[in-house]
N, C-alpha and C. Protein backbone atom coordinates (compact mmCIF):
# COMPACT_ATOMS: atom_id res chain seq x y z
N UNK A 1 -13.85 18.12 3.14
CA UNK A 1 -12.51 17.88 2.64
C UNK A 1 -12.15 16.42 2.86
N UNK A 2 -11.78 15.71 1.88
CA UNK A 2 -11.52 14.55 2.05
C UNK A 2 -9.87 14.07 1.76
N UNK A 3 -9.28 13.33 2.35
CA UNK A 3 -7.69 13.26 2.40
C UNK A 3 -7.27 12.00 2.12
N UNK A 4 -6.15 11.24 1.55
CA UNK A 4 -5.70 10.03 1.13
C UNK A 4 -4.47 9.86 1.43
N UNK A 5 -3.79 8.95 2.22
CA UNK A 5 -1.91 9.10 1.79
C UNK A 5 -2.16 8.38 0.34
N UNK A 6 -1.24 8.78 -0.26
CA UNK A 6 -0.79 8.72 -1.72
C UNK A 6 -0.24 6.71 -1.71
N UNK A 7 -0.36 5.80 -1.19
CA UNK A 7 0.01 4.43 -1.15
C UNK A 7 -1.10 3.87 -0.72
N UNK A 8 -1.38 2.65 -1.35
CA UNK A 8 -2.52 1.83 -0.49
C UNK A 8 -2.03 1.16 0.82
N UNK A 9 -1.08 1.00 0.29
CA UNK A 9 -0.24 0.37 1.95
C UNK A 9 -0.60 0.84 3.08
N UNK A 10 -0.62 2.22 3.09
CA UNK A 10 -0.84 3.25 3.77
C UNK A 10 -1.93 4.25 4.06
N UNK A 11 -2.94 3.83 2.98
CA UNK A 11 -3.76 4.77 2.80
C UNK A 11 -5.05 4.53 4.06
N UNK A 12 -5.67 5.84 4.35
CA UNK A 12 -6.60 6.11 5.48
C UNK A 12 -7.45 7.01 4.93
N UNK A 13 -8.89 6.53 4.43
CA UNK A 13 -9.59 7.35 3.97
C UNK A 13 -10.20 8.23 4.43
N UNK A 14 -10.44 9.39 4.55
CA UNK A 14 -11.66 9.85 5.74
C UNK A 14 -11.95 11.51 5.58
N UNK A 15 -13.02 11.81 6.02
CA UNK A 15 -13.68 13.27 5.77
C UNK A 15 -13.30 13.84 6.80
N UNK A 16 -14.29 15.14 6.78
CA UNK A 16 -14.46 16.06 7.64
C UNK A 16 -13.95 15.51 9.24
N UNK A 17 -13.16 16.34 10.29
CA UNK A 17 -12.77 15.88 11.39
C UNK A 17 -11.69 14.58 11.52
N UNK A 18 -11.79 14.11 10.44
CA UNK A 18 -10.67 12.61 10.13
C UNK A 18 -11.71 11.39 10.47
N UNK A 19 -12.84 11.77 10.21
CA UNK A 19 -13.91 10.64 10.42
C UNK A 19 -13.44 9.80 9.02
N UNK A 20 -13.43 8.07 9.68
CA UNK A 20 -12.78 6.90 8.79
C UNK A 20 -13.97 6.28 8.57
N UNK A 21 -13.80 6.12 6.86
CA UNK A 21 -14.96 5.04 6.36
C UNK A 21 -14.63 3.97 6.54
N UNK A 22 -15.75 3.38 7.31
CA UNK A 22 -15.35 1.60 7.46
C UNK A 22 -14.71 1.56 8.91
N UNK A 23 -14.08 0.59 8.68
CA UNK A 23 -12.77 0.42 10.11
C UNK A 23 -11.76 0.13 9.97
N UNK A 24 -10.87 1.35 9.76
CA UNK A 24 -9.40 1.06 9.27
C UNK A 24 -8.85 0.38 10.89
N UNK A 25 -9.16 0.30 12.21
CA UNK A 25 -8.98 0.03 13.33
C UNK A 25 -8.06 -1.84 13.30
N UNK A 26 -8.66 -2.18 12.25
CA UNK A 26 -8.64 -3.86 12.09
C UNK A 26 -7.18 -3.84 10.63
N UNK A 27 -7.38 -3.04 9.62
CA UNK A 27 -6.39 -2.88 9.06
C UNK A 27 -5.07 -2.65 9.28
N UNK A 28 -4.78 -1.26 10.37
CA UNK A 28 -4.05 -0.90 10.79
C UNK A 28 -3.52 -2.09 11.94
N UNK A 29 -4.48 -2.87 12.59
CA UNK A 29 -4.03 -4.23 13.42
C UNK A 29 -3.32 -4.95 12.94
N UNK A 30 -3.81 -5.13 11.51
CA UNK A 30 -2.84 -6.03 10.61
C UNK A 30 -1.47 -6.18 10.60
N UNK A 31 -0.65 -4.82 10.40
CA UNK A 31 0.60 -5.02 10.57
C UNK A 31 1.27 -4.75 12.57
N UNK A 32 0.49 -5.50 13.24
CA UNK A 32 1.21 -5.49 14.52
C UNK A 32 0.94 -6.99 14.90
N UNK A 33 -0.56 -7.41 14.81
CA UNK A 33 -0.62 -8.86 14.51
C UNK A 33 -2.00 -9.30 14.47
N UNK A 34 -1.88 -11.08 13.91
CA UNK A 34 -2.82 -12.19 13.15
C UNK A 34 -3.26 -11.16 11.58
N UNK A 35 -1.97 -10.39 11.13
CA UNK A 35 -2.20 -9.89 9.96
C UNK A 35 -3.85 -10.20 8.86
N UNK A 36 -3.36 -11.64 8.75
CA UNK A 36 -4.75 -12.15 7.97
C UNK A 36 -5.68 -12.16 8.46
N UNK A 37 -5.77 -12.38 9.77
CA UNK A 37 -7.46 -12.16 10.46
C UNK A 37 -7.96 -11.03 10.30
N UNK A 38 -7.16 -10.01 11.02
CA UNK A 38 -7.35 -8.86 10.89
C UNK A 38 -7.89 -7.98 9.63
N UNK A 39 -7.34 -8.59 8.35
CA UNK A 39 -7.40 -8.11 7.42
C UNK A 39 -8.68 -8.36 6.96
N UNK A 40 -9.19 -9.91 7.38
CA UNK A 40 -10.40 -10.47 6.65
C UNK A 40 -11.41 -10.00 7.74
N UNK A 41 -11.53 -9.29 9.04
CA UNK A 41 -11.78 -8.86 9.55
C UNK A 41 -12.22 -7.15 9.28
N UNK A 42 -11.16 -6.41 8.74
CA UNK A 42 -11.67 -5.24 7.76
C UNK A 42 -12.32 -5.33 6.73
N UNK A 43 -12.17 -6.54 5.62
CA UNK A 43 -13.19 -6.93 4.71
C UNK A 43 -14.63 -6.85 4.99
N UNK A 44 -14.77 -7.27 6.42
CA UNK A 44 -16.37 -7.85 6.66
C UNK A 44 -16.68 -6.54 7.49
N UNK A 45 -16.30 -5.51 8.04
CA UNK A 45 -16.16 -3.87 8.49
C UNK A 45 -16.64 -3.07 7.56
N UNK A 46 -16.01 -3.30 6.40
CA UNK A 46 -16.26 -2.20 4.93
C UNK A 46 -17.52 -2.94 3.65
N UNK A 47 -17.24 -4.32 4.02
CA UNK A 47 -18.90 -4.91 3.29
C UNK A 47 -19.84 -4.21 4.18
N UNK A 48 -19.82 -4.48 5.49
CA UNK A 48 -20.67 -3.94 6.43
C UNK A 48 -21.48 -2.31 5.68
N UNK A 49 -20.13 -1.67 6.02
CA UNK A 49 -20.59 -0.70 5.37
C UNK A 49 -20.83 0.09 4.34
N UNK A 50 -20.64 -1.01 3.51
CA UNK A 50 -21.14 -0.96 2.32
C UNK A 50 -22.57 -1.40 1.97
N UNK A 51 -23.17 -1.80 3.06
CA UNK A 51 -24.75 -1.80 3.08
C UNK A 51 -25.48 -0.76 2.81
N UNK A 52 -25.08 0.10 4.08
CA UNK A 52 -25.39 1.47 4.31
C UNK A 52 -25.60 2.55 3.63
N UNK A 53 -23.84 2.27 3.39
CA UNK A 53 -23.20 3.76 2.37
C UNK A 53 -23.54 3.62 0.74
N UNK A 54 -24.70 3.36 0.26
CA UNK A 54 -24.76 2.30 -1.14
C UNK A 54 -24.72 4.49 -1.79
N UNK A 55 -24.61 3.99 -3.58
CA UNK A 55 -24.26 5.16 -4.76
C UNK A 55 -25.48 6.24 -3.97
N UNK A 56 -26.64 5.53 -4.07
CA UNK A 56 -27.76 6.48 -3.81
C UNK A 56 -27.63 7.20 -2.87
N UNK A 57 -27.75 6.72 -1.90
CA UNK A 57 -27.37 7.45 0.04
C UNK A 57 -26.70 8.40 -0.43
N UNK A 58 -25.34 7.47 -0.70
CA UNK A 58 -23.99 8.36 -0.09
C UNK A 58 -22.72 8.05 -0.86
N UNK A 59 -22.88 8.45 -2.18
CA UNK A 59 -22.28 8.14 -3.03
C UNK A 59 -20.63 8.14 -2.20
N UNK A 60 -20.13 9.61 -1.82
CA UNK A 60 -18.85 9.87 -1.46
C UNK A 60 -18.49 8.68 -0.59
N UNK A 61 -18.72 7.90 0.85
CA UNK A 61 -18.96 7.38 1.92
C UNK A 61 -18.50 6.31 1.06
N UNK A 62 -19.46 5.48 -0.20
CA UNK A 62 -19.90 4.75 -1.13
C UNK A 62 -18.41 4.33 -1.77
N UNK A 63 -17.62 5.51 -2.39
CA UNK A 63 -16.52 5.38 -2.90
C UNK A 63 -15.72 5.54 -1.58
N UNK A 64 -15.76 6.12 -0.98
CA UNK A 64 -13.96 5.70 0.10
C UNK A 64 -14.19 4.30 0.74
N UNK A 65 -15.36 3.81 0.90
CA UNK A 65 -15.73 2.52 1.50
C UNK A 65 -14.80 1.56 0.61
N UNK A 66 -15.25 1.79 -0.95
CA UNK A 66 -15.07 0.98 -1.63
C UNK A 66 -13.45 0.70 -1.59
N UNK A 67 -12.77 2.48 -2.06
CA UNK A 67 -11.45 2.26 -1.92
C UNK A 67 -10.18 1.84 -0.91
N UNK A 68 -11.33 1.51 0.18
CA UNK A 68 -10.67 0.87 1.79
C UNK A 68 -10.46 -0.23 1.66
N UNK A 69 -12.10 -1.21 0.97
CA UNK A 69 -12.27 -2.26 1.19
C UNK A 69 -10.85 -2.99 0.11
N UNK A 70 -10.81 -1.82 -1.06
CA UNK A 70 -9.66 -2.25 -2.33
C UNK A 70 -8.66 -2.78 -1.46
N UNK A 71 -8.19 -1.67 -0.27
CA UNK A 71 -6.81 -1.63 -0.15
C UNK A 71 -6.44 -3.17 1.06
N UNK A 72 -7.42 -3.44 1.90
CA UNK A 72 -7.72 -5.10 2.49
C UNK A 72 -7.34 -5.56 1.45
N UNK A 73 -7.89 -5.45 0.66
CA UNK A 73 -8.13 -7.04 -0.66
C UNK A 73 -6.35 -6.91 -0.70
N UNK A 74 -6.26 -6.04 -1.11
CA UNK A 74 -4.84 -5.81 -1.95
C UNK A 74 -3.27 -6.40 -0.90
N UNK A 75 -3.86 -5.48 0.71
CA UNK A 75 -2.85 -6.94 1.55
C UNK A 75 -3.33 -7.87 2.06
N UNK A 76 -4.16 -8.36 1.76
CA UNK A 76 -4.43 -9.99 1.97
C UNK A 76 -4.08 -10.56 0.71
N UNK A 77 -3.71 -9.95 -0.19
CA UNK A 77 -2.97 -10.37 -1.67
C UNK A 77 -4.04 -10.97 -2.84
N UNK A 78 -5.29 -10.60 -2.56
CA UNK A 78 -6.70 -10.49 -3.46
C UNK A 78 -6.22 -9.81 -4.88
N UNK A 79 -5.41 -9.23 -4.91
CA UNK A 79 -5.26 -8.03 -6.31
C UNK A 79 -6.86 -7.96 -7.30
N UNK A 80 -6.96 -9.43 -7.69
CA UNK A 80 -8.47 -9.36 -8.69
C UNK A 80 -9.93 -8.16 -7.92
N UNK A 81 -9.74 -8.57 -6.53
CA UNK A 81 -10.90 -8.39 -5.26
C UNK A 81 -10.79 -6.31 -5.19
N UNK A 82 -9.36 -6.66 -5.14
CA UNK A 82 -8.46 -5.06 -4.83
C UNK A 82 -9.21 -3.84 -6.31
N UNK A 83 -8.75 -5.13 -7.05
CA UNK A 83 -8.82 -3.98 -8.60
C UNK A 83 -10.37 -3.61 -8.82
N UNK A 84 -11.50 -5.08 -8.73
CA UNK A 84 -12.56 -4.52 -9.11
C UNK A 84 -13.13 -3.69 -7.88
N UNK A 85 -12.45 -3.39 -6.87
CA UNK A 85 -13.75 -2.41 -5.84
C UNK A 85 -12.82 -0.76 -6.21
N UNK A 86 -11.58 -0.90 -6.30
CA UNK A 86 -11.06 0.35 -6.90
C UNK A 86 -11.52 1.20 -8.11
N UNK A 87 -11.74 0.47 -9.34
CA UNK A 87 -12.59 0.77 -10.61
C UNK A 87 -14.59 0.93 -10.03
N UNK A 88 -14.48 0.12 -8.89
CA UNK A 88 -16.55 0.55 -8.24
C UNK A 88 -15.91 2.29 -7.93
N UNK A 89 -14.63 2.34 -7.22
CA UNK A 89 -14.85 4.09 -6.57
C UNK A 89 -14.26 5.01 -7.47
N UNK A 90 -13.69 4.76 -8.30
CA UNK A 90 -13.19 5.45 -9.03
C UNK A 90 -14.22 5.72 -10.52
N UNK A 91 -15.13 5.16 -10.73
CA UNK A 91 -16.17 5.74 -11.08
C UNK A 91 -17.22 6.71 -10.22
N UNK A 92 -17.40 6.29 -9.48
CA UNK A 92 -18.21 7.56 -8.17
C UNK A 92 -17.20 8.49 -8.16
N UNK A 93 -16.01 8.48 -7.76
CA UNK A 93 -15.23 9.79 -7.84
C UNK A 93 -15.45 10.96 -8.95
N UNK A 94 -15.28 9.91 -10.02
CA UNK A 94 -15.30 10.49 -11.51
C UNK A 94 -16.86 11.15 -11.35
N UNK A 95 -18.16 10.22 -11.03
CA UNK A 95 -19.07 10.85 -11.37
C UNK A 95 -19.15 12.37 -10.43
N UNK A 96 -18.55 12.07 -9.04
CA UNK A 96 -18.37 13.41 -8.08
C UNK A 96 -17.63 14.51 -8.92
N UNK A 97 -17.03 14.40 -9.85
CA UNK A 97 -16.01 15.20 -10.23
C UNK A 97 -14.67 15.32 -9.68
N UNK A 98 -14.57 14.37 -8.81
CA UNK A 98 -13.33 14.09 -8.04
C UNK A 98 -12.25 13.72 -8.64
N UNK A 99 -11.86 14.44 -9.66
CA UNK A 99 -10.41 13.87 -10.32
C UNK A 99 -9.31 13.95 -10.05
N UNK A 100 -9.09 14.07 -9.15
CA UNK A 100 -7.88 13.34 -8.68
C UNK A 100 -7.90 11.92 -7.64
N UNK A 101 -8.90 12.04 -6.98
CA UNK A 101 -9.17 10.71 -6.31
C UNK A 101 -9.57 9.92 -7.09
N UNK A 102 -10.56 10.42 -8.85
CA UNK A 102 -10.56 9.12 -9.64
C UNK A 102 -8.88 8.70 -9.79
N UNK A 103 -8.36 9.22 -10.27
CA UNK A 103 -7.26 9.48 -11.09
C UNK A 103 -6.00 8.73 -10.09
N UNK A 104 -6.31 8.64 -8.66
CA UNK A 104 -5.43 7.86 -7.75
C UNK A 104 -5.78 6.41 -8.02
N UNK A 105 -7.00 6.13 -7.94
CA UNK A 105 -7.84 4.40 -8.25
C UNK A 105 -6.86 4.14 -8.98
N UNK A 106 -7.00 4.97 -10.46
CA UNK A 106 -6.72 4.48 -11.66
C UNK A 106 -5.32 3.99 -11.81
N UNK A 107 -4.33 4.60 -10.40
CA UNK A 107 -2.62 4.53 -10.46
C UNK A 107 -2.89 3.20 -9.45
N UNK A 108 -3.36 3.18 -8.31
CA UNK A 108 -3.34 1.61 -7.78
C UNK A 108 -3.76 0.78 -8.68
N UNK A 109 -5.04 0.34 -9.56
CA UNK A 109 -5.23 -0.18 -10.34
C UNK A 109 -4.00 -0.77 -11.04
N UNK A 110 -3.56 0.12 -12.06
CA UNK A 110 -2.17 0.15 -12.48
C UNK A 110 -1.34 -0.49 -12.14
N UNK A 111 -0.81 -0.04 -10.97
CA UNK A 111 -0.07 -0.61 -10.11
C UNK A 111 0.12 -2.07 -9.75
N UNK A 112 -1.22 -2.65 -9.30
CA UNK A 112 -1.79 -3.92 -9.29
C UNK A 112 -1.71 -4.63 -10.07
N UNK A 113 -1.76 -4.30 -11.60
CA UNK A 113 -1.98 -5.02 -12.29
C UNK A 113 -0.77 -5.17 -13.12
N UNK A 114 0.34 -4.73 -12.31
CA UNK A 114 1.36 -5.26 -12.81
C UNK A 114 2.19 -7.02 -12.75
């Protein structure tokens, strides 16, 4: 079972037991403090594991990685960085059959690109 809050602001990706892809640990630092370090600090957490977790492995892992790493980009104010790793998971979703987690990408996307 995999779970999302409905905001990127907010959002915490994670499976079974509330195990977190990546390290939301440095994100969540962000808003208490050195916001930007922190943030560019979760960037290099979720590239990390985005080594690992690549389509083949671990496709699922693959996409929440991706949609973590979106949501960094997006408050460090990246939007371009934000949008293209959102459209990387929201195709894996789609190919999972995950439509509604595609179908969330597709509303941050949106969102963003306002």
């Amino acid at each position: 079972e995999m779970r999302c809050h409905c905001r990127p602001e907010t959002a915490a990706w994670g499976g079974r037991n509330g195990a977190i892809i990546g390290d939301n640990a440095y994100r969540q630092m962000a808003g208490v403090e050195d916001r930007a370090g922190n943030l560019r600090r979760a960037i290099v957490a979720y590239s990390e594991a985005l080594r690992y977790y690549t389509p083949d492995v671990s496709p699922l892992k693959y996409a929440m990685a991706q949609a973590n790493l979106g949501i960094a980009y997006k408050e460090l104010g990246d939007r371009q960085a934000a949008v293209a790793c959102w459209r990387e998971a929201e195709k894996y979703f789609r190919q999972m059959d995950m439509v509604e987690d595609a179908a969330r990408m597709l509303e941050w996307i949106k969102d963003a690109e306002l």
